[in-house]
Protein backbone atom coordinates (compact mmCIF):
# COMPACT_ATOMS: atom_id res chain seq x y z
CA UNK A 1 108.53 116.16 64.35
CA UNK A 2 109.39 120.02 65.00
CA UNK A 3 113.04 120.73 63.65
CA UNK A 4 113.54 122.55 67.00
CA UNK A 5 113.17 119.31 68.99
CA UNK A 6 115.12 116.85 66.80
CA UNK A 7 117.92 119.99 67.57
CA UNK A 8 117.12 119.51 71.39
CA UNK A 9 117.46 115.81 70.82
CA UNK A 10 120.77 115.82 69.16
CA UNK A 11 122.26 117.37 71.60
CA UNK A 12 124.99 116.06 73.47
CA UNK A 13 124.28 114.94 77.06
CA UNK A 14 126.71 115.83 80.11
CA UNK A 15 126.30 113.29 82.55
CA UNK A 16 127.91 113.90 86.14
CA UNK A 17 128.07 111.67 88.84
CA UNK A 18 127.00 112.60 92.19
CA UNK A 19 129.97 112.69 93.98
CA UNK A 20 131.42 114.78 91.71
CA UNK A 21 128.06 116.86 91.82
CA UNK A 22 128.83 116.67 95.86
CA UNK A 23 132.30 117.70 95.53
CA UNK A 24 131.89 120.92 93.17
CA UNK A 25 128.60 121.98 95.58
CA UNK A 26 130.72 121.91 98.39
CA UNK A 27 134.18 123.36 96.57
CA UNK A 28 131.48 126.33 95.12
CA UNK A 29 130.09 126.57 98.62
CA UNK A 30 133.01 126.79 100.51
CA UNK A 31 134.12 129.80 97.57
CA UNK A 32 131.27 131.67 98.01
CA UNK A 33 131.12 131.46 102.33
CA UNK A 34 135.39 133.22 101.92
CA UNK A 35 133.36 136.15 99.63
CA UNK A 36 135.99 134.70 96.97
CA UNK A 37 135.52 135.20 92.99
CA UNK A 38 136.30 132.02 90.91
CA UNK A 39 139.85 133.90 89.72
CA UNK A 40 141.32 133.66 93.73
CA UNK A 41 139.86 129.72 93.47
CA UNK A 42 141.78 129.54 89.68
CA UNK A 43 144.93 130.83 91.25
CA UNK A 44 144.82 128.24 94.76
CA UNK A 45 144.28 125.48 92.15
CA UNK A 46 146.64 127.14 89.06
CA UNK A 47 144.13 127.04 86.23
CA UNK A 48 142.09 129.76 84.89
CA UNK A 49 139.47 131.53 85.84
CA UNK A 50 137.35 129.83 82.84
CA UNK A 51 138.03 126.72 84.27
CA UNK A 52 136.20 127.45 87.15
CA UNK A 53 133.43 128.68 85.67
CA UNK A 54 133.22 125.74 83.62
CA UNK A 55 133.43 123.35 86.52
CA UNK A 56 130.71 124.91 88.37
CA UNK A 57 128.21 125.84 84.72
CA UNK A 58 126.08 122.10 85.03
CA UNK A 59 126.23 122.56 81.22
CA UNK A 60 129.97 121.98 80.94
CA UNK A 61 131.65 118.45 82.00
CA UNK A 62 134.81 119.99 83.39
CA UNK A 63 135.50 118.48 86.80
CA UNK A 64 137.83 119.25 89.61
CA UNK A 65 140.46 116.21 90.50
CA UNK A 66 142.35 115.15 93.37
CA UNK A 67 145.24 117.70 92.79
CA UNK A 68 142.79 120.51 92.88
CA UNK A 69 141.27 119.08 95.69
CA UNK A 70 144.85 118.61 97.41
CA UNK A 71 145.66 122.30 96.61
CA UNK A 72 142.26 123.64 98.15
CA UNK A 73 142.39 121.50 101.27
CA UNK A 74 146.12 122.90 101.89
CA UNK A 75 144.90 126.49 101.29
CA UNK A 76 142.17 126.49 103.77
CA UNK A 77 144.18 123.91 105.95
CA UNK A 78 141.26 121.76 105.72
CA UNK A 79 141.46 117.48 105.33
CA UNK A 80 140.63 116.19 101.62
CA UNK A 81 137.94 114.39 102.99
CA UNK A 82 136.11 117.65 103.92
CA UNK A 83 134.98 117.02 100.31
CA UNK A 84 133.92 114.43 100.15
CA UNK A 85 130.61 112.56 101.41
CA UNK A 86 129.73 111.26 104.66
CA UNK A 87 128.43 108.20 102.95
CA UNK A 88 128.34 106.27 99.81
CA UNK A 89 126.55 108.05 97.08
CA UNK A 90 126.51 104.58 95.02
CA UNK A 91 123.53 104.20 93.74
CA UNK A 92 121.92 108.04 93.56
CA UNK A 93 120.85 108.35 89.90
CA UNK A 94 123.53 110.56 87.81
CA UNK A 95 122.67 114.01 87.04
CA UNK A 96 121.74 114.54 83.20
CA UNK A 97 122.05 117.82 81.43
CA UNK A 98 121.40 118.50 77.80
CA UNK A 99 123.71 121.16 76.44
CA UNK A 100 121.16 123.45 74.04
């Protein structure tokens, strides 16, 4: 087998769920509609810029949680549940990425 594949293979996987998928998408979405960089969304939520970045790079497994959520719904004066899904997403395969 070619070295550069068993490297490929031995790579850890990020796995993401989709509502967490859902809720970054919309978060990122919502960022980019206000013309705002990810350091004015890092200052709303008090974290750095870095960590934004991270949530939003589908090669990193940094996640937003409910107080960042909290902090961005007050900001924009918008419900939590903006967020989130109409719907269930049980059942929608997880999102795999291979960090290389």
């Amino acid at each position: 087998m070619d070295n550069s594949l068993i490297n490929i293979l031995m790579e850890p996987v990020i796995k993401i769920e989709p509502i967490e998928q859902h809720v970054i998408d919309v978060i990122r979405k919502l960022r980019r509609s206000k013309k705002m960089r990810q350091e004015d969304l890092a200052n709303i939520i008090n974290t750095s810029t870095s960590f934004v970045g991270n949530v939003e790079n589908v090669r990193n497994p940094a996640k937003y949680n409910l107080k960042h959520i909290n902090a961005i719904s007050d900001y924009f004066g918008l419900s939590p549940k903006y967020f989130l899904p109409d719907s269930s997403l049980q059942g929608i395969k997880e999102k795999t990425t291979r960090v290389i």
